[in-house]
PDB file of N, CA and C in Angstrom:
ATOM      1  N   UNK A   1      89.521  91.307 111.003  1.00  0.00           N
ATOM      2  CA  UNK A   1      89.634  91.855 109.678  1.00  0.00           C
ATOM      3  C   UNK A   1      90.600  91.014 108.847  1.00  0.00           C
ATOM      4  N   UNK A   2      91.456  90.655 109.407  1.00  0.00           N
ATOM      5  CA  UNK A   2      92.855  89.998 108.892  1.00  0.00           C
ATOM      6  C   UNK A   2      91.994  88.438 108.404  1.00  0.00           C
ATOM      7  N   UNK A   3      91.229  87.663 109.056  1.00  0.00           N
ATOM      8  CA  UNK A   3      90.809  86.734 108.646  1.00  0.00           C
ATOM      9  C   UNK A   3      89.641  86.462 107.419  1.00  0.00           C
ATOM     10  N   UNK A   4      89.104  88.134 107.578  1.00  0.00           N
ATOM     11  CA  UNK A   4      88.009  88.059 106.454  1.00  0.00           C
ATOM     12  C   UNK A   4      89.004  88.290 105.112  1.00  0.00           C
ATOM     13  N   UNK A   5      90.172  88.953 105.115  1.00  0.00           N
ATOM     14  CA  UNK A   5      90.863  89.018 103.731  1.00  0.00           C
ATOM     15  C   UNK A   5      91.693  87.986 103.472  1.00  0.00           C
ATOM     16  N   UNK A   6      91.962  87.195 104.609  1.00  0.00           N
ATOM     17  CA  UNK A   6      92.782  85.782 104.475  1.00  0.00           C
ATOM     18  C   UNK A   6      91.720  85.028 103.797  1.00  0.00           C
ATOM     19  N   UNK A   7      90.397  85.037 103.992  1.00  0.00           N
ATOM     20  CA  UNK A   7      89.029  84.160 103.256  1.00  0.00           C
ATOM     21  C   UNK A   7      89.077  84.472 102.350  1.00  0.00           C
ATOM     22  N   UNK A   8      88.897  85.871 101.727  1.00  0.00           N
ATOM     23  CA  UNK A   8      88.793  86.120 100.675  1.00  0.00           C
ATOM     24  C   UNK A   8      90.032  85.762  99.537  1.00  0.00           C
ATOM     25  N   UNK A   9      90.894  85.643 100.184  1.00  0.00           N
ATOM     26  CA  UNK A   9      92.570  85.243  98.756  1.00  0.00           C
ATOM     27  C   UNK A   9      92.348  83.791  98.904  1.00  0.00           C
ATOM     28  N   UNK A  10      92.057  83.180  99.524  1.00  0.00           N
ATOM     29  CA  UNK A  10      91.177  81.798  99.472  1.00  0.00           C
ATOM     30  C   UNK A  10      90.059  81.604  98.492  1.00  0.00           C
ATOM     31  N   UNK A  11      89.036  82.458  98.686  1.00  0.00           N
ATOM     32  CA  UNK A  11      88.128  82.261  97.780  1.00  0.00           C
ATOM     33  C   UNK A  11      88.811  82.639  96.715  1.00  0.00           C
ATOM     34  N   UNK A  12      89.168  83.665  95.857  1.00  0.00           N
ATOM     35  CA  UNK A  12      89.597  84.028  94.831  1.00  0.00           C
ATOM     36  C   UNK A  12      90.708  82.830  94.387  1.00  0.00           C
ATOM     37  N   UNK A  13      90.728  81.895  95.165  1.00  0.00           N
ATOM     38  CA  UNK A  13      92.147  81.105  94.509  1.00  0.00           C
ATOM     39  C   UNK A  13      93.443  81.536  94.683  1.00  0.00           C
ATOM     40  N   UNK A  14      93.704  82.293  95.306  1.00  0.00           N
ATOM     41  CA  UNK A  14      94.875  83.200  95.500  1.00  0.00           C
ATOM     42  C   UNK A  14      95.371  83.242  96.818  1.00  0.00           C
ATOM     43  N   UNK A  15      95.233  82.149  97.594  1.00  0.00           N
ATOM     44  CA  UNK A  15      96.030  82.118  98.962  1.00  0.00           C
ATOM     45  C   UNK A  15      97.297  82.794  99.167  1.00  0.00           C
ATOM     46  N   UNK A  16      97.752  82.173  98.601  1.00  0.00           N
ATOM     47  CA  UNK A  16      99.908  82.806  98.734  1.00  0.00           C
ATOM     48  C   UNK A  16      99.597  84.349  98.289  1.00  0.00           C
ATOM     49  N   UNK A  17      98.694  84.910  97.935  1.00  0.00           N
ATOM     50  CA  UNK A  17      98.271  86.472  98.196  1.00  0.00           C
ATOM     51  C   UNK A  17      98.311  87.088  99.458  1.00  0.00           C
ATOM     52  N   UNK A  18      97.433  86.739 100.326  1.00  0.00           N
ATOM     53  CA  UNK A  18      97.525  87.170 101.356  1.00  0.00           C
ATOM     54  C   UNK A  18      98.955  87.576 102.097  1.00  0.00           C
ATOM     55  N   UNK A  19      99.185  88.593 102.917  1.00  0.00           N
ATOM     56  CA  UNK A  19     100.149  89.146 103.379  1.00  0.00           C
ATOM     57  C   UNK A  19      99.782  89.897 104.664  1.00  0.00           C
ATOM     58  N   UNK A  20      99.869  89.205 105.960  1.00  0.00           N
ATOM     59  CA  UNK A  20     100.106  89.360 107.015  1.00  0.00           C
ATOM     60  C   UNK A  20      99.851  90.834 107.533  1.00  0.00           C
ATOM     61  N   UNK A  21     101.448  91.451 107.000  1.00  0.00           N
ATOM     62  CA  UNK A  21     102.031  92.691 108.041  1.00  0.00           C
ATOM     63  C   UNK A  21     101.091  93.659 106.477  1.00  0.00           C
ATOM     64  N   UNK A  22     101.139  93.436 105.239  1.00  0.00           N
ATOM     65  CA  UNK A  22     100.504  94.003 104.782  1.00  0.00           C
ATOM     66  C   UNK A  22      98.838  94.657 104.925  1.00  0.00           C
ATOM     67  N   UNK A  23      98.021  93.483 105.216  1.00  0.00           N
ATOM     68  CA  UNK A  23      96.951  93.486 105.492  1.00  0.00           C
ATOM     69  C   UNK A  23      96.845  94.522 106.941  1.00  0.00           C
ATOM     70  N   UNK A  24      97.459  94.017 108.144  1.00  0.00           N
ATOM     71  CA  UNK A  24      97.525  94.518 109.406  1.00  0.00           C
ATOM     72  C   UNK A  24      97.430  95.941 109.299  1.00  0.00           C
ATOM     73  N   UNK A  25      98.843  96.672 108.473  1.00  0.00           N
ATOM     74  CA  UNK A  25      99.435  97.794 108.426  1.00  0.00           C
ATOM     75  C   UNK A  25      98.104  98.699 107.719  1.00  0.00           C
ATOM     76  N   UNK A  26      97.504  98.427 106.137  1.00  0.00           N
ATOM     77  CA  UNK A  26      96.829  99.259 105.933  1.00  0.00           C
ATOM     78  C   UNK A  26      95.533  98.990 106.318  1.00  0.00           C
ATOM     79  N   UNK A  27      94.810  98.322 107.420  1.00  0.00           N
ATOM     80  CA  UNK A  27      93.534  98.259 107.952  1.00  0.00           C
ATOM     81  C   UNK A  27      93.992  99.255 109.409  1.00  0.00           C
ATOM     82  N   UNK A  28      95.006  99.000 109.921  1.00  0.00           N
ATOM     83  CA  UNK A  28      95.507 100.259 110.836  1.00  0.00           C
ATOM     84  C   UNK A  28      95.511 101.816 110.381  1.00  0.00           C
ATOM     85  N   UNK A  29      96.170 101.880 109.602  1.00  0.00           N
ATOM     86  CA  UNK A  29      96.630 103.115 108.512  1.00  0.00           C
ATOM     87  C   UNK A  29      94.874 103.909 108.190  1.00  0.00           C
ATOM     88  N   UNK A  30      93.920 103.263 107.732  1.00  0.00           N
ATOM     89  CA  UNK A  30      92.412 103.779 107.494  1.00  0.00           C
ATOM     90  C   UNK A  30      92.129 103.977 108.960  1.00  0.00           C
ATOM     91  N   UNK A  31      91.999 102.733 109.984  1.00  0.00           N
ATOM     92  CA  UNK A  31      91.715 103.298 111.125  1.00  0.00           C
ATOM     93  C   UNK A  31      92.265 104.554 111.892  1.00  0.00           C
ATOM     94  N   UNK A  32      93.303 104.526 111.551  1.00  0.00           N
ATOM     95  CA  UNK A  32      93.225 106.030 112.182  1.00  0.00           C
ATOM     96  C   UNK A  32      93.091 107.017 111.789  1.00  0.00           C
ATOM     97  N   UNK A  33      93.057 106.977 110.274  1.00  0.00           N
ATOM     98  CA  UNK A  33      92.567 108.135 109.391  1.00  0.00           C
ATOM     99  C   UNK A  33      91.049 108.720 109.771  1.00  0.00           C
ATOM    100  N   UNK A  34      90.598 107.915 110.019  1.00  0.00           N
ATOM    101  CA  UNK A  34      88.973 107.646 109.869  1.00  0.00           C
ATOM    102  C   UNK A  34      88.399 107.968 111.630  1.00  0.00           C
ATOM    103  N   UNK A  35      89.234 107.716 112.367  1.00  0.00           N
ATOM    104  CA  UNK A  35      89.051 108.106 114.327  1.00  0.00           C
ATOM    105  C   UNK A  35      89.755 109.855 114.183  1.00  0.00           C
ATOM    106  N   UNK A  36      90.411 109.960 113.402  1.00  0.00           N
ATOM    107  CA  UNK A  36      91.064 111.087 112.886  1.00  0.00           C
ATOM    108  C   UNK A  36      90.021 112.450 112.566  1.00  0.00           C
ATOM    109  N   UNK A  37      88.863 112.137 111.333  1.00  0.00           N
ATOM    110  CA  UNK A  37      88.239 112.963 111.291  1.00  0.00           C
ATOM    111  C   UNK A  37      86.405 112.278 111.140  1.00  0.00           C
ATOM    112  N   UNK A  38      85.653 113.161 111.261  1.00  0.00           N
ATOM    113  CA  UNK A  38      84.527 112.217 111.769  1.00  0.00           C
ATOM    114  C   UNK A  38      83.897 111.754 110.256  1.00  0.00           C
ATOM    115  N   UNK A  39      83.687 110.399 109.861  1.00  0.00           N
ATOM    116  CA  UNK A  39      83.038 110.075 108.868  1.00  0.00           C
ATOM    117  C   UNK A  39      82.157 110.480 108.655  1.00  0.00           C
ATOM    118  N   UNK A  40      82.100 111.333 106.638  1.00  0.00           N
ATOM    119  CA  UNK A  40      81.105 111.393 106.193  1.00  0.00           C
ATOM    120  C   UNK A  40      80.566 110.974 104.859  1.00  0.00           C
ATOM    121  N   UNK A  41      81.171 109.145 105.040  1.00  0.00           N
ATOM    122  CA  UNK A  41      80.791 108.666 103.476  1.00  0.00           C
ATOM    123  C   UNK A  41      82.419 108.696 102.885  1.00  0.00           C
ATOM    124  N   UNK A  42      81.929 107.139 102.444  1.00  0.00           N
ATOM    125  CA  UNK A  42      83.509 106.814 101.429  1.00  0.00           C
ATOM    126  C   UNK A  42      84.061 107.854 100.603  1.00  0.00           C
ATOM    127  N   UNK A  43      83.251 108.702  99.700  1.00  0.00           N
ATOM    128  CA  UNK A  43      83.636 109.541  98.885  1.00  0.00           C
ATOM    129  C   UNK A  43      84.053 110.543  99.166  1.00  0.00           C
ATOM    130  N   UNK A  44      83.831 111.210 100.667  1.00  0.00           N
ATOM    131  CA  UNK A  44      84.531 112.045 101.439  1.00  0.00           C
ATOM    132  C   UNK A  44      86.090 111.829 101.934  1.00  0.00           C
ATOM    133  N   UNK A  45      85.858 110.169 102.597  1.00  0.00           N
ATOM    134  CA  UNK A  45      87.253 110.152 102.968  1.00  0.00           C
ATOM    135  C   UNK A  45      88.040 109.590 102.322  1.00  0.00           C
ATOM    136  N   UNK A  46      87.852 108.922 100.767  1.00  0.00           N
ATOM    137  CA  UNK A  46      88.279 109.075  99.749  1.00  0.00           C
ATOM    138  C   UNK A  46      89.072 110.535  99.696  1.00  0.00           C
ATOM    139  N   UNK A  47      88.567 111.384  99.223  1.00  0.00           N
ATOM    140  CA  UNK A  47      89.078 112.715  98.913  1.00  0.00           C
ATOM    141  C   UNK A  47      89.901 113.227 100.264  1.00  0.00           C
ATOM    142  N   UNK A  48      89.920 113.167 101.195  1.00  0.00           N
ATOM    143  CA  UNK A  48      90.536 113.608 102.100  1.00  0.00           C
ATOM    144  C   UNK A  48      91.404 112.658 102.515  1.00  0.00           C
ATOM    145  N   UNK A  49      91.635 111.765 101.958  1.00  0.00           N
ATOM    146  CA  UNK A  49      92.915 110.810 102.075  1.00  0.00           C
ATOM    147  C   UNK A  49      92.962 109.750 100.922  1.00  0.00           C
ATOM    148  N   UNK A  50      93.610 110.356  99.990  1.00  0.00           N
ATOM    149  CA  UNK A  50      93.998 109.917  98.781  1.00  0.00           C
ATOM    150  C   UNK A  50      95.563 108.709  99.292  1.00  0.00           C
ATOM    151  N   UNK A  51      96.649 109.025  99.937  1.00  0.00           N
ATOM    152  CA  UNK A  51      97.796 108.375 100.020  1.00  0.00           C
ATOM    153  C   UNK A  51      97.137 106.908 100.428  1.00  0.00           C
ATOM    154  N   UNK A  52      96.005 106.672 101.134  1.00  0.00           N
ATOM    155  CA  UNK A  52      95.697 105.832 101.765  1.00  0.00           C
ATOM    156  C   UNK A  52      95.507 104.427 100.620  1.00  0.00           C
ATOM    157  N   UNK A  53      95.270 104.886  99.281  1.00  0.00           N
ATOM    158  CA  UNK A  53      95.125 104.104  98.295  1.00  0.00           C
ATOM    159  C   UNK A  53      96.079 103.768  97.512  1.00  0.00           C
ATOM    160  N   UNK A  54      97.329 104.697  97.615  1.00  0.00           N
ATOM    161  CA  UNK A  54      98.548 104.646  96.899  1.00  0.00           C
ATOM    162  C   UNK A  54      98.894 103.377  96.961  1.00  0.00           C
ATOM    163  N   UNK A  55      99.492 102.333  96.010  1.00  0.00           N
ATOM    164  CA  UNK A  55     100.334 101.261  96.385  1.00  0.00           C
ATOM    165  C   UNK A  55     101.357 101.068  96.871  1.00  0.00           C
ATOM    166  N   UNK A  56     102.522 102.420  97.045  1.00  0.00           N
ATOM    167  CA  UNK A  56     103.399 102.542  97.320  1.00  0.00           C
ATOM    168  C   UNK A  56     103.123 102.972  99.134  1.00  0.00           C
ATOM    169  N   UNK A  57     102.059 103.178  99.654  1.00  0.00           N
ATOM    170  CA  UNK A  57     102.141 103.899 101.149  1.00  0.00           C
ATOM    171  C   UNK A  57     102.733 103.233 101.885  1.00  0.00           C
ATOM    172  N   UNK A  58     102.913 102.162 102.319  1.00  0.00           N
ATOM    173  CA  UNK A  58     103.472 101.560 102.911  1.00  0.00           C
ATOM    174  C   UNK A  58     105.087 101.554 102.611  1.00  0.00           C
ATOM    175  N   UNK A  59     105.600 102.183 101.744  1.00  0.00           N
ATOM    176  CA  UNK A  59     106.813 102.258 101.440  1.00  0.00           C
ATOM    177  C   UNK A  59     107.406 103.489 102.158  1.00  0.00           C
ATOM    178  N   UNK A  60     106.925 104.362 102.427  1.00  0.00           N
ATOM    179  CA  UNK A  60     106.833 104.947 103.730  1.00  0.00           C
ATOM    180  C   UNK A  60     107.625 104.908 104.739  1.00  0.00           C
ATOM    181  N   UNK A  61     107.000 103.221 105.319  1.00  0.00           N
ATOM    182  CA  UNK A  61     106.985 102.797 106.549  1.00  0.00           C
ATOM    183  C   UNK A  61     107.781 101.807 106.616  1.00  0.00           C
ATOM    184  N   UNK A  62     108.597 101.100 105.840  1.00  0.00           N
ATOM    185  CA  UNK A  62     108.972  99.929 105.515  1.00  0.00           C
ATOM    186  C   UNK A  62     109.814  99.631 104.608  1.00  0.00           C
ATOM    187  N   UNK A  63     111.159  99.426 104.376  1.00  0.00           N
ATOM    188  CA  UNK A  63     111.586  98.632 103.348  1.00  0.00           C
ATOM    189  C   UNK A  63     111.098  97.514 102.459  1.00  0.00           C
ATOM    190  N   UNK A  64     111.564  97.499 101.247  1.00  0.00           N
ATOM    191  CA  UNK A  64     110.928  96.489 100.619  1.00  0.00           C
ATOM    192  C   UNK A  64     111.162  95.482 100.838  1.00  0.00           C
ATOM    193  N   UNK A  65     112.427  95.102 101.421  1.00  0.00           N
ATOM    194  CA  UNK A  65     113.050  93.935 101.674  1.00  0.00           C
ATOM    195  C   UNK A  65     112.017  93.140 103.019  1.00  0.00           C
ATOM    196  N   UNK A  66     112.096  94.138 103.778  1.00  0.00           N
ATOM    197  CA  UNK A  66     111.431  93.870 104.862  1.00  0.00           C
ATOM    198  C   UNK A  66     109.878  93.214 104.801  1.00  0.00           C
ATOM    199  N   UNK A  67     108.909  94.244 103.590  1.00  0.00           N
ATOM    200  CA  UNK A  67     107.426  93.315 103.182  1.00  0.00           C
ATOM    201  C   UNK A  67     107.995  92.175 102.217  1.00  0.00           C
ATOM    202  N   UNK A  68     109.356  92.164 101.636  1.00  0.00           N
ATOM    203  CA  UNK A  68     109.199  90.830 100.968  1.00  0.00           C
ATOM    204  C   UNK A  68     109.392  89.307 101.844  1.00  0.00           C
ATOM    205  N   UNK A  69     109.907  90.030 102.922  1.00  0.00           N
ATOM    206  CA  UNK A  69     110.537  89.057 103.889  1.00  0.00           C
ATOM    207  C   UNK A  69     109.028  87.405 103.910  1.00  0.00           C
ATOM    208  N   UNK A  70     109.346  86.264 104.262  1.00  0.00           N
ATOM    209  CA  UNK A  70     108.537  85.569 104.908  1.00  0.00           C
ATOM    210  C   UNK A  70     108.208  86.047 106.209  1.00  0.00           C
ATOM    211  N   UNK A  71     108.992  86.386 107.184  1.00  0.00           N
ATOM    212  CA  UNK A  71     108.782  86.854 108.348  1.00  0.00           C
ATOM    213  C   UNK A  71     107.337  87.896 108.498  1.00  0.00           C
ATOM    214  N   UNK A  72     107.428  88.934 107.110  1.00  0.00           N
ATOM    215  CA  UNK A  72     106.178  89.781 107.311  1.00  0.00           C
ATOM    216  C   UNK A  72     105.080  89.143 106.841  1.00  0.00           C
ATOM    217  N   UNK A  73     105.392  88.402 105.810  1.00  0.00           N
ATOM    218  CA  UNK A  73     104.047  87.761 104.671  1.00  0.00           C
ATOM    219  C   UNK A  73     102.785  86.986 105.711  1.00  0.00           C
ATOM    220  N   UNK A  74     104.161  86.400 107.171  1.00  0.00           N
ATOM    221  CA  UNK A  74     103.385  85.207 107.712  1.00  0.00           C
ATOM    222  C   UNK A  74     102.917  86.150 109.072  1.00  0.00           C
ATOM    223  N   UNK A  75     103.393  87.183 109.493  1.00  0.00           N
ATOM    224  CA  UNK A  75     102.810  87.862 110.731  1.00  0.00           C
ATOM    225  C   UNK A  75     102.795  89.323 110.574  1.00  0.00           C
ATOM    226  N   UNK A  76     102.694  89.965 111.907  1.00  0.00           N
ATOM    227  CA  UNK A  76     103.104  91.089 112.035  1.00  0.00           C
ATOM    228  C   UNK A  76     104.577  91.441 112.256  1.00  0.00           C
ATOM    229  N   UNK A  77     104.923  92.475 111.490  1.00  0.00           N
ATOM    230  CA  UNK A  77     106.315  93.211 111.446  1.00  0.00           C
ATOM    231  C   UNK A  77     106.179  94.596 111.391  1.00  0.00           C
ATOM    232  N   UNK A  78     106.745  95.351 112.974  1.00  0.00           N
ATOM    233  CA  UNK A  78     106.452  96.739 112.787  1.00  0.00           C
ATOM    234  C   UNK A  78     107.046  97.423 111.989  1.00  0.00           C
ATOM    235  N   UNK A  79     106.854  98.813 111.594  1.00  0.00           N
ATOM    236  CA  UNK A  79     108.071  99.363 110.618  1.00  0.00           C
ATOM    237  C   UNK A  79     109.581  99.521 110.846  1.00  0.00           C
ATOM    238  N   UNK A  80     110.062  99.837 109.702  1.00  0.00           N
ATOM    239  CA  UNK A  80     111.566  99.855 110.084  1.00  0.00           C
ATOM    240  C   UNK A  80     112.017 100.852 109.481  1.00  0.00           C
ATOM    241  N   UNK A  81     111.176 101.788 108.798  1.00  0.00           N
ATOM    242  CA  UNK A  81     112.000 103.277 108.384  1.00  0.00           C
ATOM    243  C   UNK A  81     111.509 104.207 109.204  1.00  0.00           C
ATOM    244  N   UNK A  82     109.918 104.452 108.843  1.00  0.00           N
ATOM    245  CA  UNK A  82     109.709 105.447 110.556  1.00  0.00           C
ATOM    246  C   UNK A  82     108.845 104.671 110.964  1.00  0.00           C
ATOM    247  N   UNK A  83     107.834 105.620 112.062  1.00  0.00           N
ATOM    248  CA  UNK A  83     106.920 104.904 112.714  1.00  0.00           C
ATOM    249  C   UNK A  83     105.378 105.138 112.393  1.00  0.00           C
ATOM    250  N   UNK A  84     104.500 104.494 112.509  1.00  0.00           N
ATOM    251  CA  UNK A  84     103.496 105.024 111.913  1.00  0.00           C
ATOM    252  C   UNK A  84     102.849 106.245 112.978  1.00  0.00           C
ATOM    253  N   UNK A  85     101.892 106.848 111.937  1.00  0.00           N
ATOM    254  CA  UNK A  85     101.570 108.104 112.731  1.00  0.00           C
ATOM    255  C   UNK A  85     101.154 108.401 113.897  1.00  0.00           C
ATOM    256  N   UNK A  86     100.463 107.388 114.510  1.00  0.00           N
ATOM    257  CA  UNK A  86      99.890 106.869 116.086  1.00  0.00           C
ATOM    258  C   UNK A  86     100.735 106.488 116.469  1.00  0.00           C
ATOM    259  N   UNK A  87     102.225 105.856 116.274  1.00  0.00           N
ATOM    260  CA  UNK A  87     103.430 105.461 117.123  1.00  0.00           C
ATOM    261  C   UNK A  87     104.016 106.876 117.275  1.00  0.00           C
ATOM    262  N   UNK A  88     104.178 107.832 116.450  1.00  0.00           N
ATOM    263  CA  UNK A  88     105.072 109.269 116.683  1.00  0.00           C
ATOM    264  C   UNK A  88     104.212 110.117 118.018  1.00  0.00           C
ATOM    265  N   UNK A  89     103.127 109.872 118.141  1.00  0.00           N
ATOM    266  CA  UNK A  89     102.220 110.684 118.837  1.00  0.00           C
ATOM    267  C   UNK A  89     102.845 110.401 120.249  1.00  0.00           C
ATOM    268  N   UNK A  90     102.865 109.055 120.679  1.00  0.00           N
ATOM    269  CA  UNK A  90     103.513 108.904 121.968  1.00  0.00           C
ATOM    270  C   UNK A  90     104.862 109.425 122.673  1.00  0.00           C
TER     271      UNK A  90
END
């Protein structure tokens, strides 16, 4: 997944877009929304998970300092305020 949106900020001209722990975090964040309850159509789980679109969700999970970091831009960086919702479960 991470490589088809790394293509795409490429195609668009927009390389230095792409963001690593960003990308990672909210393609995780849908996946478990979505193993969560059984799909029935975007417009469903649209409505039943609105935060998922917020720009801020990841703020959440993360300092800002921390997604501004190079360290996250270029990999994965787990969170550092809480944990995400599949990490609390354990």
């Amino acid at each position: 997944m991470s490589d088809g949106i790394q293509q795409t900020a490429r195609y668009a001209g927009a390389p230095q877009k792409y963001h690593a722990t960003v990308s990672r975090a909210w393609v995780e964040l849908v996946g478990y929304h979505v193993a969560e309850e059984p799909l029935e159509g975007f417009d469903a789980f649209l409505d039943r998970n609105p935060a998922l679109f917020d720009k801020r969700l990841l703020m959440r999970f993360y300092q800002s300092s921390t997604l501004a970091s190079p360290t996250a831009k270029a990999g994965w960086v787990e969170p550092d305020l809480t944990p995400f919702p599949w990490q609390q479960e354990n």
